[in-house]
N, C-alpha and C. Protein backbone atom coordinates (compact mmCIF):
# COMPACT_ATOMS: atom_id res chain seq x y z
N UNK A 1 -19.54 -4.85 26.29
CA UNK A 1 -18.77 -6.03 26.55
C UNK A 1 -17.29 -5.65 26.40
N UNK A 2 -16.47 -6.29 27.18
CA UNK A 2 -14.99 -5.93 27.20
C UNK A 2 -14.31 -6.54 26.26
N UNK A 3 -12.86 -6.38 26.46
CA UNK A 3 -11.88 -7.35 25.70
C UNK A 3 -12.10 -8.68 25.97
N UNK A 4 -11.87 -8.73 27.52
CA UNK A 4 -11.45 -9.85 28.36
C UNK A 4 -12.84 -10.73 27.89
N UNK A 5 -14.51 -10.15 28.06
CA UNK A 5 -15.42 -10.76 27.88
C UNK A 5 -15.63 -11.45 26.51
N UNK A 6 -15.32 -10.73 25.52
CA UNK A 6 -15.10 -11.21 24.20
C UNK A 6 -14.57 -12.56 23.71
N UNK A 7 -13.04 -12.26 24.06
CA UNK A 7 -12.57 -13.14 24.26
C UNK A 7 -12.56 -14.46 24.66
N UNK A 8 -12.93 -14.58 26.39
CA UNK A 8 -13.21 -15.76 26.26
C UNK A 8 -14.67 -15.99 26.22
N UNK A 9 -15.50 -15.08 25.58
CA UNK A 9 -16.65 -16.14 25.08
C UNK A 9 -16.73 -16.60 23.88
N UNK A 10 -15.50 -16.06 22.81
CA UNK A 10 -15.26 -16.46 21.76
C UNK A 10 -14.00 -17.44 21.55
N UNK A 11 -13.64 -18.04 22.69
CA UNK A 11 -12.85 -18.96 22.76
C UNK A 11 -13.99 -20.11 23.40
N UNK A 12 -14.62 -20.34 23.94
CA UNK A 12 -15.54 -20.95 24.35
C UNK A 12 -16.74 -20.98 23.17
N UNK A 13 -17.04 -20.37 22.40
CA UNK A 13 -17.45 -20.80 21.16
C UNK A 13 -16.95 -21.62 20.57
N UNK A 14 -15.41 -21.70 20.17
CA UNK A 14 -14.42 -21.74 19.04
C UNK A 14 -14.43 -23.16 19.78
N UNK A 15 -14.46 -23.34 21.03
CA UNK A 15 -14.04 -25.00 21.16
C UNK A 15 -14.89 -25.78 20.94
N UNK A 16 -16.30 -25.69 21.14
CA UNK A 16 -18.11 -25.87 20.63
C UNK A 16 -17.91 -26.22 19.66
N UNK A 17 -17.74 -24.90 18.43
CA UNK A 17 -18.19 -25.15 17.40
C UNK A 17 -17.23 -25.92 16.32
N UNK A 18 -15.79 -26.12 17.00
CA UNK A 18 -15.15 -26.83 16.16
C UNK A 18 -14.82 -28.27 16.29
N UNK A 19 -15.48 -28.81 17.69
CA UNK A 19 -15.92 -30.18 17.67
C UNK A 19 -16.60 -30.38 16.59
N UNK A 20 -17.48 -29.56 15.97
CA UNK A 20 -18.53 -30.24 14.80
C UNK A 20 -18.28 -30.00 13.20
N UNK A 21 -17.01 -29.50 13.52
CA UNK A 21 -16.27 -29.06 12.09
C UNK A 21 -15.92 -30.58 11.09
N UNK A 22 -16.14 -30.25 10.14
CA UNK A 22 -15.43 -31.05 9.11
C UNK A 22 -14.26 -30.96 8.78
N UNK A 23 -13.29 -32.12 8.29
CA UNK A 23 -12.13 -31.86 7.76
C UNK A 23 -11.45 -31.52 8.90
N UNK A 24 -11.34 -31.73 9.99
CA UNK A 24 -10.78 -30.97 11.16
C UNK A 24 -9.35 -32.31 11.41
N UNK A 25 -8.80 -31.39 12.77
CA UNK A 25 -7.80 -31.90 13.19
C UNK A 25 -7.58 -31.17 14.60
N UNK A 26 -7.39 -31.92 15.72
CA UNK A 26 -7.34 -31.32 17.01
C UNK A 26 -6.11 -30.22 17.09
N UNK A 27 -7.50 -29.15 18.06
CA UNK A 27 -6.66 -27.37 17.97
C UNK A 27 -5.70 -27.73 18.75
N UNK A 28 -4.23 -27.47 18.84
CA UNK A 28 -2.85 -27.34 19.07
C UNK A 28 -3.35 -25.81 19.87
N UNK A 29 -2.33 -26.12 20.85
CA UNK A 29 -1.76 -24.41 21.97
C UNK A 29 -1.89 -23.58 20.71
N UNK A 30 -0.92 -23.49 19.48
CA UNK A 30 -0.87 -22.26 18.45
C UNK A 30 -2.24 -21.93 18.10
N UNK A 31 -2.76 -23.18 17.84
CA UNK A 31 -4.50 -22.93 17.07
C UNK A 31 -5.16 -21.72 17.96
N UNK A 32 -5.46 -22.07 18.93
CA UNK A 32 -5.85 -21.41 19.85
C UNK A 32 -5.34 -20.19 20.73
N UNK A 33 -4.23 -19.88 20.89
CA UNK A 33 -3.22 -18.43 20.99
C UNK A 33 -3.79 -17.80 19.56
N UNK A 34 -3.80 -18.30 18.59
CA UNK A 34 -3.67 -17.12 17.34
C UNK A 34 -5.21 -16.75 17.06
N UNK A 35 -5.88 -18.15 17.63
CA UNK A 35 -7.74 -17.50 17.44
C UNK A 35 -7.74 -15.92 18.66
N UNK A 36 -6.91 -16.74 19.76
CA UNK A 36 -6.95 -15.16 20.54
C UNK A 36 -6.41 -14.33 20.52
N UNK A 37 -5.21 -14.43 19.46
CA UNK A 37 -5.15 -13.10 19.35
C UNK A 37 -5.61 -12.40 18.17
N UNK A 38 -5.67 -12.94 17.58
CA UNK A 38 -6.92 -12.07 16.23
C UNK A 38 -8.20 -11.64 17.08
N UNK A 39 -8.67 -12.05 17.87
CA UNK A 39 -9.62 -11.37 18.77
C UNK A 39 -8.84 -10.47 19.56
N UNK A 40 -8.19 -10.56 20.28
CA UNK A 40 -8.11 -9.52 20.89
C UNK A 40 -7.20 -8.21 19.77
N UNK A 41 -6.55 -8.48 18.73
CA UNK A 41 -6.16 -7.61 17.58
C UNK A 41 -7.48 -6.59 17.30
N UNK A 42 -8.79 -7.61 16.74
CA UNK A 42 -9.57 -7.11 16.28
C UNK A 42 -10.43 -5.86 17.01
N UNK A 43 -10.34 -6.17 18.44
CA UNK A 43 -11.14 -5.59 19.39
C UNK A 43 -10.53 -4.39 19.77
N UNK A 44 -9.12 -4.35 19.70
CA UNK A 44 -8.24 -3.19 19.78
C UNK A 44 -8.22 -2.05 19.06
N UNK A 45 -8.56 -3.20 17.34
CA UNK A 45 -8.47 -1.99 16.10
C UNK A 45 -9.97 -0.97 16.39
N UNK A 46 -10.97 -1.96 16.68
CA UNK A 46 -12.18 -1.53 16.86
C UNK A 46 -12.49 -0.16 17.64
N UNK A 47 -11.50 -0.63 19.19
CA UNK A 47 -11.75 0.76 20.44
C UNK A 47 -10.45 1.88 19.77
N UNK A 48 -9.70 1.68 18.71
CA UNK A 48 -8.63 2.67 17.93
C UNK A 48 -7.31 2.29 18.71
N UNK A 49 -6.78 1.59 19.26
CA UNK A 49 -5.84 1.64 19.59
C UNK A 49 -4.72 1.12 18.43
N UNK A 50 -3.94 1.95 18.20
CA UNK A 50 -3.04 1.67 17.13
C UNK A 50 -1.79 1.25 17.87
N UNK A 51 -1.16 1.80 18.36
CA UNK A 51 0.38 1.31 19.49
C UNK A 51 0.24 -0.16 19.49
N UNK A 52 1.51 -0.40 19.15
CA UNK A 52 1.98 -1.86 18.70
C UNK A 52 2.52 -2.37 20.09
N UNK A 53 3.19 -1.56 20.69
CA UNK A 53 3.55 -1.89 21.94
C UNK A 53 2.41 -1.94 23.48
N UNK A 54 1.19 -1.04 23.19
CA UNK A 54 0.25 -1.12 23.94
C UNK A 54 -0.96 -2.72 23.70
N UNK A 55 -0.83 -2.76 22.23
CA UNK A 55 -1.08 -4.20 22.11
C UNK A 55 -0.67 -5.13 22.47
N UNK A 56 0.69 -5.32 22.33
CA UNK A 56 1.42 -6.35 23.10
C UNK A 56 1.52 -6.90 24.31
N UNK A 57 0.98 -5.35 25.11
CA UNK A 57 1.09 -5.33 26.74
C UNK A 57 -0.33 -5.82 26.36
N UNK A 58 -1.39 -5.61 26.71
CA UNK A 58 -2.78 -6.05 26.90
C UNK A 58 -2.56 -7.47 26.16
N UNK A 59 -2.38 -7.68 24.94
CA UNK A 59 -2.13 -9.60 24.70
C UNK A 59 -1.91 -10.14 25.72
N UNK A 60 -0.46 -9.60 26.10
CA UNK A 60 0.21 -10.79 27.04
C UNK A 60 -0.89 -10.65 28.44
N UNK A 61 -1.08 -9.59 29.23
CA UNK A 61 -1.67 -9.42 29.92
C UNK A 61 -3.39 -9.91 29.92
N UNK A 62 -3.80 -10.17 28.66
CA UNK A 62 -4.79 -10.67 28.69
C UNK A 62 -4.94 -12.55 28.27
N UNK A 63 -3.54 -12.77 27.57
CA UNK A 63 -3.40 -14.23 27.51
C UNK A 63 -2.98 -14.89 28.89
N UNK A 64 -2.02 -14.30 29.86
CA UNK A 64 -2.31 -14.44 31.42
C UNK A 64 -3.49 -14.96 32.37
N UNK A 65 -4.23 -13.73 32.29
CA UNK A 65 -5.74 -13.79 32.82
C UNK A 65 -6.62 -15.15 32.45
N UNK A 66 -6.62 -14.68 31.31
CA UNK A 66 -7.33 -16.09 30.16
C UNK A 66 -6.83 -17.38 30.33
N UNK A 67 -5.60 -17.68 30.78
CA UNK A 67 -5.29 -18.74 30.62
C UNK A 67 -6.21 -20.24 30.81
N UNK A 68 -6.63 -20.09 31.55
CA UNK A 68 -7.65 -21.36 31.62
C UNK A 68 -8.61 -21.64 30.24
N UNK A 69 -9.03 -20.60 30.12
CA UNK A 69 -10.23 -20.50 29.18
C UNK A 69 -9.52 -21.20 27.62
N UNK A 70 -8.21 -20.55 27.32
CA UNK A 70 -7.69 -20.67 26.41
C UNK A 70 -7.07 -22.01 26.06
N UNK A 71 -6.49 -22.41 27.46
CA UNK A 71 -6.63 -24.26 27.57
C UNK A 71 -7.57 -25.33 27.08
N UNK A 72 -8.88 -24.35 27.42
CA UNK A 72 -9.78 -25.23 26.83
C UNK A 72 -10.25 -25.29 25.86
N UNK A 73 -10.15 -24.45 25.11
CA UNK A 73 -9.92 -24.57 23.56
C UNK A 73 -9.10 -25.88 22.82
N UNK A 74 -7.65 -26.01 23.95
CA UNK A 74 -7.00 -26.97 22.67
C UNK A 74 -7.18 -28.44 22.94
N UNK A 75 -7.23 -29.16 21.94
CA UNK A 75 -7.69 -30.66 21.66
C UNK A 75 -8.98 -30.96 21.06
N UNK A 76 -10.03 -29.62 20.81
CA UNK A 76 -11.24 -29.34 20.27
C UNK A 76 -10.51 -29.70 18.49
N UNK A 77 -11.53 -29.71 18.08
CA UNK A 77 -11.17 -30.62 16.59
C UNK A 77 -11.87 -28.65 15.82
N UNK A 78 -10.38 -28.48 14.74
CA UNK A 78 -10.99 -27.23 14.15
C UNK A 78 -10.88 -27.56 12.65
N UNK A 79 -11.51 -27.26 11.83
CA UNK A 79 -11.07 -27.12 10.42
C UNK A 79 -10.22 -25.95 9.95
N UNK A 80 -9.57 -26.55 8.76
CA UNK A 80 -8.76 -25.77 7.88
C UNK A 80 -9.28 -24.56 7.51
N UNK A 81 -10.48 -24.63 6.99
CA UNK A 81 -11.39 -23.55 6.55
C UNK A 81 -11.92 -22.41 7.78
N UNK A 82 -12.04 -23.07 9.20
CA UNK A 82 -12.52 -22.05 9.73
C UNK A 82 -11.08 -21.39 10.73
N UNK A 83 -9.66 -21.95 10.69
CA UNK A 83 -8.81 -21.39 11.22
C UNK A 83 -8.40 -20.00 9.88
N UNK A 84 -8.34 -20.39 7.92
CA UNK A 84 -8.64 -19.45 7.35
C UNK A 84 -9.97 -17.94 7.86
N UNK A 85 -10.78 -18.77 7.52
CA UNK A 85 -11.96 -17.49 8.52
C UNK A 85 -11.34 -16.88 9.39
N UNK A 86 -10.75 -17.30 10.55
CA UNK A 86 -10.39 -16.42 11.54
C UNK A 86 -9.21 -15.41 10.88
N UNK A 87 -8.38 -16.14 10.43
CA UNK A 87 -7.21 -15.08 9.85
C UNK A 87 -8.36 -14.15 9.24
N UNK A 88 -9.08 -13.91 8.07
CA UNK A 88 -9.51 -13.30 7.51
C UNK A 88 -10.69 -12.24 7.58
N UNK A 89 -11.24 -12.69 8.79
CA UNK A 89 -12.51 -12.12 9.67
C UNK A 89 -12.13 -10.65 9.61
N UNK A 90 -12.97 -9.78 10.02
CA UNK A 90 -12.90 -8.05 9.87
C UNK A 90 -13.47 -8.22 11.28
N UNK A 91 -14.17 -8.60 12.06
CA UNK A 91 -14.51 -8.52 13.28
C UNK A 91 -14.62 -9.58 14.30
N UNK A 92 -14.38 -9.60 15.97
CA UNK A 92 -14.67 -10.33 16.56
C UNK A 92 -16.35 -11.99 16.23
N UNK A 93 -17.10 -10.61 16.19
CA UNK A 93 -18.13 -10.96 15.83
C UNK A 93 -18.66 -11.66 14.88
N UNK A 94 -17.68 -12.04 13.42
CA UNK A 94 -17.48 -12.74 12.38
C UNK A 94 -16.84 -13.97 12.63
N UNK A 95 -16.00 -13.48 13.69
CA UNK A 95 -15.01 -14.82 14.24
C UNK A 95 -16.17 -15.64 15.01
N UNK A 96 -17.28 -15.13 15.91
CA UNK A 96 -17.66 -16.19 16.88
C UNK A 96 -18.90 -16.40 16.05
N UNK A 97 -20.05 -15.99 14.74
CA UNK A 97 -20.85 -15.95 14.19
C UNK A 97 -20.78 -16.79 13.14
N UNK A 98 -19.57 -16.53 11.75
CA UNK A 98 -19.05 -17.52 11.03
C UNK A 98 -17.89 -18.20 11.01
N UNK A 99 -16.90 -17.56 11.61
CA UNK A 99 -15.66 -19.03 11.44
C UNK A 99 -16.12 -19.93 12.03
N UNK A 100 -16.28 -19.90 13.21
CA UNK A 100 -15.91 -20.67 14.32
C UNK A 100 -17.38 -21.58 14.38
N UNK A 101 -18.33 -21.17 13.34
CA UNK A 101 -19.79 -21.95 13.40
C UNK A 101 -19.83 -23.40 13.50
């Protein structure tokens, strides 16, 4: 699975599963930019890419692409606790398994 695939199927989780969140408050544009980019951060560290500037290019270039997907994320209701999770996650896969549950 790719970046791009990751991504938005873990943005398309994240809007799912945080309709059913507690304690929530509807995801804002930021909510949702920063869920993607801790995914796409995470997925980077994963394939080794260290270059700060090669990250930056693929973000932007992949928040571009995404754009739709990433739209639909915001106005989904997220909790406090699972926007923490995401900051704190070690993998994509933590992000779409437990934060975002």
């Amino acid at each position: 699975m790719n970046a791009r695939q990751i991504a938005c199927r873990g943005l398309v989780i994240a809007a799912v599963a945080a309709a059913f969140a507690g304690c929530t408050r509807r995801a804002a544009p930021e909510d949702c930019h920063a869920i993607f980019d801790r995914m796409v951060d995470l997925e980077l560290e994963r394939r080794g890419f260290r270059d700060p500037v090669l990250a930056d290019k693929t973000r932007r270039e992949l928040r571009q692409s995404l754009a739709p997907e990433i739209r639909k994320c915001e106005g989904h209701r997220i909790s406090a606790s699972a926007r923490a999770c995401v900051s704190s996650a070690r993998s994509v896969e933590e992000i779409t398994t437990a934060c975002l549950r």
